[in-house]
Protein backbone atom coordinates (compact mmCIF):
# COMPACT_ATOMS: atom_id res chain seq x y z
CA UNK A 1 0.00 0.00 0.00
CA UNK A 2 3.07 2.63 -0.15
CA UNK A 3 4.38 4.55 2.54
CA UNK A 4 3.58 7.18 4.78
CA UNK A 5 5.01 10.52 4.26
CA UNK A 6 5.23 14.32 4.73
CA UNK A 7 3.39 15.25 1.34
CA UNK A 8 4.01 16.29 -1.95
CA UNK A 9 7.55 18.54 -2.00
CA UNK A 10 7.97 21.13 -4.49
CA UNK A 11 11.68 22.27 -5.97
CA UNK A 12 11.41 25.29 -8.81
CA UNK A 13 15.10 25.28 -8.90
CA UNK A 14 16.49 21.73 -10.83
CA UNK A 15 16.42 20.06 -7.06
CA UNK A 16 18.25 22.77 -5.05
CA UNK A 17 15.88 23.41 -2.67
CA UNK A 18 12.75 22.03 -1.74
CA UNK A 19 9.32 23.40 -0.28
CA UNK A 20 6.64 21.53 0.89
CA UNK A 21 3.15 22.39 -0.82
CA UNK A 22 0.52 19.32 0.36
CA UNK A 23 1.35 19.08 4.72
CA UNK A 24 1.03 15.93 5.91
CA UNK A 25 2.57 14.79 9.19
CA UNK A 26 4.25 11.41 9.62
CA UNK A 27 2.67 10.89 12.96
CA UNK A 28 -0.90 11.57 10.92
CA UNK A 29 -0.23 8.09 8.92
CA UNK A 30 -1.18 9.77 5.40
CA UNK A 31 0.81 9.32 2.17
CA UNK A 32 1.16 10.22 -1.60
CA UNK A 33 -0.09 7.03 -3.56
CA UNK A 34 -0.05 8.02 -7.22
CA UNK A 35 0.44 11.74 -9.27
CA UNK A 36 -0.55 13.09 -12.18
CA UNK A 37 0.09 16.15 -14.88
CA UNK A 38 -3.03 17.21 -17.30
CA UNK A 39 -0.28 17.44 -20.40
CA UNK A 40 -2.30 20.21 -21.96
CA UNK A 41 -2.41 22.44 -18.59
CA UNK A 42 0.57 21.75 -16.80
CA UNK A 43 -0.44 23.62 -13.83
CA UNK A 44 -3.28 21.28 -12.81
CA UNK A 45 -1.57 18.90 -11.00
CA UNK A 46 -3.59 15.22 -9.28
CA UNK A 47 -2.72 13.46 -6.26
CA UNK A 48 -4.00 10.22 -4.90
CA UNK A 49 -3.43 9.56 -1.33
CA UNK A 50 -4.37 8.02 1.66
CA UNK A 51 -6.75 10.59 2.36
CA UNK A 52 -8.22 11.11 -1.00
CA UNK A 53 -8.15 12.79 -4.42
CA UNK A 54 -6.89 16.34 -4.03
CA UNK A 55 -5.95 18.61 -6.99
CA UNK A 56 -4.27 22.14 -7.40
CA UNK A 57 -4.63 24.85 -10.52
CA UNK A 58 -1.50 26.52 -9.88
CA UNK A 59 1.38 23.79 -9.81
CA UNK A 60 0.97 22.44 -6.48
CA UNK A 61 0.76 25.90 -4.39
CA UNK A 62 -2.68 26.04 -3.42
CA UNK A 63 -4.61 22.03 -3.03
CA UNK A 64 -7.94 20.59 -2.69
CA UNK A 65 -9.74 17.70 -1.59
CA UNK A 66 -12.19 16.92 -4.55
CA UNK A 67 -12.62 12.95 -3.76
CA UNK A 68 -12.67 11.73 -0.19
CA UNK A 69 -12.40 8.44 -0.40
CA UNK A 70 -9.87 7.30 1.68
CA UNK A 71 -7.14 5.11 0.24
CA UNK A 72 -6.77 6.84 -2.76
CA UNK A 73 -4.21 4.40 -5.17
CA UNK A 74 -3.74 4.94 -8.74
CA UNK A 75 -5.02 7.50 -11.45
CA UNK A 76 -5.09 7.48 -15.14
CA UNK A 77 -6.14 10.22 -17.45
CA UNK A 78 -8.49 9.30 -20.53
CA UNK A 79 -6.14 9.35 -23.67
CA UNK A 80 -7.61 12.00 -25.91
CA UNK A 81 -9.60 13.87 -23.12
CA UNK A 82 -8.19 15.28 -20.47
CA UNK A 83 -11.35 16.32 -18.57
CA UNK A 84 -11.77 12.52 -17.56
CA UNK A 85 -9.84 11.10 -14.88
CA UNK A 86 -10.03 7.33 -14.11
CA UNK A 87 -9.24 6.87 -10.03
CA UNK A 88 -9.37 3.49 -8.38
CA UNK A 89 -9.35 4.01 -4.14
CA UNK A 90 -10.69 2.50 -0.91
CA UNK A 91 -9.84 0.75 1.99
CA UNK A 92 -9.64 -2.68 1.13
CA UNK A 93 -8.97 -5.35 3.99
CA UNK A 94 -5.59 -6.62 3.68
């Protein structure tokens, strides 16, 4: 099921130095499943995670929940249309 994490981490300089634009907390057992770039606007960024589907307009900066699902785990973009977004989540027993 992946890992628990801080969030999503944002570097606008090749790697040099990093900013973190999605908080999580470790001690908050969330995590980053799955991401995803609409390749026609490159600003609207997807994230599946642990807590749901959020999604931000302006490359990460600013993010909302839009699916709250919990154990959010893999997302696909329909070839050809970029307006549908496939996501597969819950919480399925192990």
């Amino acid at each position: 099921r992946g890992f628990y994490g801080i969030g999503i981490l944002k570097s606008i300089d090749g790697g040099v130095t990093w900013s973190q634009v999605l908080n999580f907390t470790q001690s908050n057992l969330e995590g980053v499943n799955d991401m995803i770039i609409n390749p026609l606007k490159p600003s609207t960024v997807y994230a599946a995670t642990t807590d749901g589907l959020y999604r931000s307009f302006n490359s990460g900066e600013n993010w909302t929940r839009i699916h709250s699902v919990l154990m959010t785990m893999d997302l696909a973009m329909k070839p050809g249309d970029t307006s549908t977004l496939f996501v597969a989540s819950g919480n399925l027993p192990e």
